[in-house]
PDB file of N, CA and C in Angstrom:
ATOM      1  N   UNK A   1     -54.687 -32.167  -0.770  1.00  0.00           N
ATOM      2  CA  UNK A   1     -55.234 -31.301   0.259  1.00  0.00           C
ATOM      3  C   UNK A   1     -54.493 -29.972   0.198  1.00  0.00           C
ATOM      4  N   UNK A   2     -55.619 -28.968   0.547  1.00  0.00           N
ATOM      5  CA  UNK A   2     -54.480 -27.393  -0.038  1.00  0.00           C
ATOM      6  C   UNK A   2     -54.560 -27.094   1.395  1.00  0.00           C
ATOM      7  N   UNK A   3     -54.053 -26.030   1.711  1.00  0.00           N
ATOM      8  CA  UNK A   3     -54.106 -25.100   2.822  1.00  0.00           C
ATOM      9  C   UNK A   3     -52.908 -24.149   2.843  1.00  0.00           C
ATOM     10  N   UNK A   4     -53.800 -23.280   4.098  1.00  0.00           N
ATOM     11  CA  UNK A   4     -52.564 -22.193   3.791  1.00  0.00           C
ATOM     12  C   UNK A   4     -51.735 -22.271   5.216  1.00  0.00           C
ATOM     13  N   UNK A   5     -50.427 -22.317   5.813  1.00  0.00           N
ATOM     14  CA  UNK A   5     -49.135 -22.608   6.783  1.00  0.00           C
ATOM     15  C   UNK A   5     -49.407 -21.867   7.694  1.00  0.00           C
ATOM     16  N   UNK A   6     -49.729 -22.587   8.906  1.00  0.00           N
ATOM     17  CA  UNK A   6     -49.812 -21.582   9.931  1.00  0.00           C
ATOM     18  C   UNK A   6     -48.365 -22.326  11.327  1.00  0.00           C
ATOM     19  N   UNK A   7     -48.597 -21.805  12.260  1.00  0.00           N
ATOM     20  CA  UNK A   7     -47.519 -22.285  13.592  1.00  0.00           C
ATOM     21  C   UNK A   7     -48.490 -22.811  15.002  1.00  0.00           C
ATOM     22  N   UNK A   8     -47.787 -23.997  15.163  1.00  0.00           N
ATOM     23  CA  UNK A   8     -48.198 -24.449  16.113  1.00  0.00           C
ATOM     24  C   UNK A   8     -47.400 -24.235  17.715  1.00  0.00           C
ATOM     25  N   UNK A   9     -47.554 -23.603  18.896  1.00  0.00           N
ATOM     26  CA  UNK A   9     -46.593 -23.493  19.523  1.00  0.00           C
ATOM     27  C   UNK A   9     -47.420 -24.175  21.205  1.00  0.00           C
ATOM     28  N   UNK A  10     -46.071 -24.762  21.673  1.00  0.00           N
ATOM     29  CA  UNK A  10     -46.509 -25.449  22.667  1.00  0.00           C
ATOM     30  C   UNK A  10     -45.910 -24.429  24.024  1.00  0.00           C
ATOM     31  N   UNK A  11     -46.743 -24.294  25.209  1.00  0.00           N
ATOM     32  CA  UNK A  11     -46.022 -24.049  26.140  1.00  0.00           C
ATOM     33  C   UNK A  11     -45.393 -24.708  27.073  1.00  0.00           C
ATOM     34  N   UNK A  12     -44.236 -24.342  27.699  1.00  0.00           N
ATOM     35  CA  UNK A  12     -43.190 -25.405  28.334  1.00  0.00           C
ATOM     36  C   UNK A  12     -44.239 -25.444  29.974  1.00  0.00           C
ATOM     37  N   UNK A  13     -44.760 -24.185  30.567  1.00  0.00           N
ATOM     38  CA  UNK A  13     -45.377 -24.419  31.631  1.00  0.00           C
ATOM     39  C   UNK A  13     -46.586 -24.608  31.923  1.00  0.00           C
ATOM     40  N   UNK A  14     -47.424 -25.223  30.740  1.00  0.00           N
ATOM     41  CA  UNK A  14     -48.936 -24.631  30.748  1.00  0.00           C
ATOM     42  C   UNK A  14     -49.326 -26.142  29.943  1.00  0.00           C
ATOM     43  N   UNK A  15     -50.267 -26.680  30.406  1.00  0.00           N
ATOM     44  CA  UNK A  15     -50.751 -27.264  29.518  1.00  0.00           C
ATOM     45  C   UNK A  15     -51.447 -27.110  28.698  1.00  0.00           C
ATOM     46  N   UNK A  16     -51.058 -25.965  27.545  1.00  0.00           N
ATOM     47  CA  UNK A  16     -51.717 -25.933  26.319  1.00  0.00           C
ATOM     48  C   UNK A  16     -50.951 -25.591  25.259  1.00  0.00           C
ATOM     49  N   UNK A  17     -51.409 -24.896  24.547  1.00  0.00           N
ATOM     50  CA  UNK A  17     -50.706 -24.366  23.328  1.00  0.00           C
ATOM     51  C   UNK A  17     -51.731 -23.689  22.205  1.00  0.00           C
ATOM     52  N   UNK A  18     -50.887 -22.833  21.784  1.00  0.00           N
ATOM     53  CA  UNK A  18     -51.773 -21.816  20.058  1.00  0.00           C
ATOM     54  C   UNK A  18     -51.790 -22.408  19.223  1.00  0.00           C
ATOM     55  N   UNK A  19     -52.907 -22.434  18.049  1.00  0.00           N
ATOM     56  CA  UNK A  19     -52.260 -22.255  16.687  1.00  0.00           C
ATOM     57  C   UNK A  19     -52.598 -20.974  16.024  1.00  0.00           C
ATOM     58  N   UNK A  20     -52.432 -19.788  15.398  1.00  0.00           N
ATOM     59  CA  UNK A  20     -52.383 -19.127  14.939  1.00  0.00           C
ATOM     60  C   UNK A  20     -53.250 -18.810  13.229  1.00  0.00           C
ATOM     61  N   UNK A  21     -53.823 -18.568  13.709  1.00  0.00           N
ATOM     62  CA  UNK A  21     -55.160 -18.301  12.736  1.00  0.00           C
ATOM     63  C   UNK A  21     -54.653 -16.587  11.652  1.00  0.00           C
ATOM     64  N   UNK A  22     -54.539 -16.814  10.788  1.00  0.00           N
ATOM     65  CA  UNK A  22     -54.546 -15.672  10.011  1.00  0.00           C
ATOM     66  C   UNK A  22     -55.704 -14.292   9.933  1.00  0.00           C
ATOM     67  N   UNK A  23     -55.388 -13.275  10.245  1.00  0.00           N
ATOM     68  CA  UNK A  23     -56.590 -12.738  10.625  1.00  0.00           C
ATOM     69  C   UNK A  23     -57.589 -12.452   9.350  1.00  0.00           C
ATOM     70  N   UNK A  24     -56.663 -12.781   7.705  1.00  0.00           N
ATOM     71  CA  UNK A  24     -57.616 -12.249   6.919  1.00  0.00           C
ATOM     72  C   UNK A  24     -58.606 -13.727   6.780  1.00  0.00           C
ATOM     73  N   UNK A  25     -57.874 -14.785   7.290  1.00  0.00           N
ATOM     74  CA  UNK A  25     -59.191 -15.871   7.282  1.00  0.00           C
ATOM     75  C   UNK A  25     -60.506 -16.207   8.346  1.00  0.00           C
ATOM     76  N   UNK A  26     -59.699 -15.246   9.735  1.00  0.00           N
ATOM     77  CA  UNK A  26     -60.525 -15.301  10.233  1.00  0.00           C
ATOM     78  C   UNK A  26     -62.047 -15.005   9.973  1.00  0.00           C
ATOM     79  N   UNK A  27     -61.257 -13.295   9.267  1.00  0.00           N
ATOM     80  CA  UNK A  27     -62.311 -12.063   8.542  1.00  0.00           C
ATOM     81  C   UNK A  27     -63.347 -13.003   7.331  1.00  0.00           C
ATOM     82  N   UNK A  28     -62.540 -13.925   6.880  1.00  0.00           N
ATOM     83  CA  UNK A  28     -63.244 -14.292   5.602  1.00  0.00           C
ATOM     84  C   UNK A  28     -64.260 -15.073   6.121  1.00  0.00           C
ATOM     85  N   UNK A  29     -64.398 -16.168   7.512  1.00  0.00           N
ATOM     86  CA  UNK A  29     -65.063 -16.721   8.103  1.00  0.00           C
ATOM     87  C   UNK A  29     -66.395 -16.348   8.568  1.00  0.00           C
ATOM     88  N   UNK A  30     -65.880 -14.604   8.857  1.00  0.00           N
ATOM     89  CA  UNK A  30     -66.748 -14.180  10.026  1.00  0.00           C
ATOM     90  C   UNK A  30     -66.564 -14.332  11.247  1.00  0.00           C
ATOM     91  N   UNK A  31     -65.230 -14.008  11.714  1.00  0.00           N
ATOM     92  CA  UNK A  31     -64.875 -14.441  13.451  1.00  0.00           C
ATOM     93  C   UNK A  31     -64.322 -13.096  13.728  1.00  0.00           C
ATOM     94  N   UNK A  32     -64.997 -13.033  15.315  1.00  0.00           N
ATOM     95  CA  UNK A  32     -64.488 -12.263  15.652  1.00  0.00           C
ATOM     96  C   UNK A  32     -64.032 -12.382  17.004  1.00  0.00           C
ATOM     97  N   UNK A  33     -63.446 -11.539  17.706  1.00  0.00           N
ATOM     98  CA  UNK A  33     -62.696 -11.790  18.902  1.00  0.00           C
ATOM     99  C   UNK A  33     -63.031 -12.482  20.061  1.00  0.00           C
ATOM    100  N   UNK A  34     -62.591 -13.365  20.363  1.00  0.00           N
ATOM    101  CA  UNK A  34     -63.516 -14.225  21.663  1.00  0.00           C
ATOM    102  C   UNK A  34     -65.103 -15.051  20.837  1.00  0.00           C
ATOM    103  N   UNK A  35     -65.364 -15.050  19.804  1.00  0.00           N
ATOM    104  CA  UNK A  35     -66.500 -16.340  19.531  1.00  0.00           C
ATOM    105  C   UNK A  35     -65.432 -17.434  20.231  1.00  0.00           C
ATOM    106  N   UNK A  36     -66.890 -18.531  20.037  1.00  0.00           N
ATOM    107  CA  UNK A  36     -66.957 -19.429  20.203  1.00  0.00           C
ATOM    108  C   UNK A  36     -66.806 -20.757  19.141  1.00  0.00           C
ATOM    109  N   UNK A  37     -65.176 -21.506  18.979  1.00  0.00           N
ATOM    110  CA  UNK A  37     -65.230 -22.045  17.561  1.00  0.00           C
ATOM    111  C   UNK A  37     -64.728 -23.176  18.208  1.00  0.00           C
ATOM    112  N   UNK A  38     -65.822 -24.595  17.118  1.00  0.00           N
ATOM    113  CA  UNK A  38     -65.356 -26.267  17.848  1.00  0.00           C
ATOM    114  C   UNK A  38     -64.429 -26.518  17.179  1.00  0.00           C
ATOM    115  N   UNK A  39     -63.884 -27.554  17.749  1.00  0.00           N
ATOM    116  CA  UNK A  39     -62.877 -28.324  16.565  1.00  0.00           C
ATOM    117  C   UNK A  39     -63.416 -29.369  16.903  1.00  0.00           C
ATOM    118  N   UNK A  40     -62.993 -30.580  15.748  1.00  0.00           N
ATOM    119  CA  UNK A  40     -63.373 -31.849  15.324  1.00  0.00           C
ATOM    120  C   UNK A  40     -62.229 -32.422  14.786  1.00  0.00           C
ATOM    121  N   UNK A  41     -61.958 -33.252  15.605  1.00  0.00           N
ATOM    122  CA  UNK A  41     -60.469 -34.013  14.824  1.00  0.00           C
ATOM    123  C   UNK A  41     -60.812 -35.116  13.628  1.00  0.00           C
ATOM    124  N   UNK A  42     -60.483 -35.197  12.020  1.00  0.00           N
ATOM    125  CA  UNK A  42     -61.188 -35.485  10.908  1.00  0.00           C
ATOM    126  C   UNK A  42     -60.037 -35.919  10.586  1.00  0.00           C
ATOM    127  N   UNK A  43     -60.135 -37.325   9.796  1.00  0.00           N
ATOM    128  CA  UNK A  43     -59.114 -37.738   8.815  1.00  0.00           C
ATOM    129  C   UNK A  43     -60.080 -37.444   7.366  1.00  0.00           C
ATOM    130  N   UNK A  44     -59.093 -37.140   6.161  1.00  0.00           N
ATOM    131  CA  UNK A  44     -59.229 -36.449   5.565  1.00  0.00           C
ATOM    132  C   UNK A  44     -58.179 -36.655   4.283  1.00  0.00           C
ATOM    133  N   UNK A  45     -58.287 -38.076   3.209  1.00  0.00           N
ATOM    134  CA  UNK A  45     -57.157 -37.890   2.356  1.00  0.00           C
ATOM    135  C   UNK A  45     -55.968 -38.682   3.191  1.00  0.00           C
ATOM    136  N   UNK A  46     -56.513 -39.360   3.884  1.00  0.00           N
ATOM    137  CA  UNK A  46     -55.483 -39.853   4.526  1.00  0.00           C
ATOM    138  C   UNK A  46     -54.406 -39.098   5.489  1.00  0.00           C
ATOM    139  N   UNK A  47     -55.189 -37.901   5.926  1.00  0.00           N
ATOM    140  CA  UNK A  47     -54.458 -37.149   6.568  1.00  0.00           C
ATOM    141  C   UNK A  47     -55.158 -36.835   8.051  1.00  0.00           C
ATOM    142  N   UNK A  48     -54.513 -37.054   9.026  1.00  0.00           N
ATOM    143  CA  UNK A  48     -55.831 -36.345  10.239  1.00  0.00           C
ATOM    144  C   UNK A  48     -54.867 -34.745  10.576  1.00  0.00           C
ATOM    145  N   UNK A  49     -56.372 -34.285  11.522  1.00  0.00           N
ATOM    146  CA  UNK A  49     -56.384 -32.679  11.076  1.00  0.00           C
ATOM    147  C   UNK A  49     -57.643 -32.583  11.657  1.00  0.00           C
ATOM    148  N   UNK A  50     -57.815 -31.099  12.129  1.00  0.00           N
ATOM    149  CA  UNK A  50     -58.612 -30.529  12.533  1.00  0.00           C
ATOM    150  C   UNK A  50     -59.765 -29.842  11.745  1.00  0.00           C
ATOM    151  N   UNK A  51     -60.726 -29.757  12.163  1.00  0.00           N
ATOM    152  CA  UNK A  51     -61.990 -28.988  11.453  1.00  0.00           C
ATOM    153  C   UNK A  51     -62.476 -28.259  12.235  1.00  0.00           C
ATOM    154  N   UNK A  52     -62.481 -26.562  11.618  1.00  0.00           N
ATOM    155  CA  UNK A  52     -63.010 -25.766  13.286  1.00  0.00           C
ATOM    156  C   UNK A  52     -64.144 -25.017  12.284  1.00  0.00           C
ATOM    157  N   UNK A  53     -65.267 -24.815  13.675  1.00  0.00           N
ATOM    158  CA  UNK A  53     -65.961 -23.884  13.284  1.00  0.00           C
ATOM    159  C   UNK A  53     -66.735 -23.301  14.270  1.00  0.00           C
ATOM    160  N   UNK A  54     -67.424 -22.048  13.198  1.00  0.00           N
ATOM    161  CA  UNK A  54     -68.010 -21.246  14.619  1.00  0.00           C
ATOM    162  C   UNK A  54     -68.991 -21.670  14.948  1.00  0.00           C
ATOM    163  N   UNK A  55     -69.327 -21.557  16.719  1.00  0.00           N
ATOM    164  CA  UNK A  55     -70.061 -22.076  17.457  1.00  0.00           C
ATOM    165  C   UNK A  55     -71.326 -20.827  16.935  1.00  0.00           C
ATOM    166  N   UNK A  56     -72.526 -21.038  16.760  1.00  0.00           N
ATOM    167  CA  UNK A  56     -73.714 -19.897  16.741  1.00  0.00           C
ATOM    168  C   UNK A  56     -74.454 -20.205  17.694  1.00  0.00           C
ATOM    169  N   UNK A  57     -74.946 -18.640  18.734  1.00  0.00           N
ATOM    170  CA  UNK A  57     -75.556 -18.841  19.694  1.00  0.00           C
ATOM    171  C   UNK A  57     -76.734 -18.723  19.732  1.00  0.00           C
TER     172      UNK A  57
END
């Protein structure tokens, strides 16, 4: 499985957290600020992991 390293960060007061999307992959996607993108939690190679994509309206 390839990919390219991104950061996962949790907040101490919030129940949520980022992950950090590279903006030239965003660009390569076609995303832009505020769409709408699902995720799908996928095992994959024996690996689980996320699958996101853009929502089209």
């Amino acid at each position: 499985m390839n990919g390219k390293t991104t950061k996962y960060y949790k907040y101490k007061h919030s129940g949520s957290g980022t992950i950090t999307i590279p903006i030239s992959i965003a660009e390569a996607l076609n995303w832009k600020h505020k769409d709408d993108v699902n995720l799908v939690i996928k095992n994959i190679d024996g690996k689980i992991g996320l699958f996101m994509y853009k929502k089209e309206k």
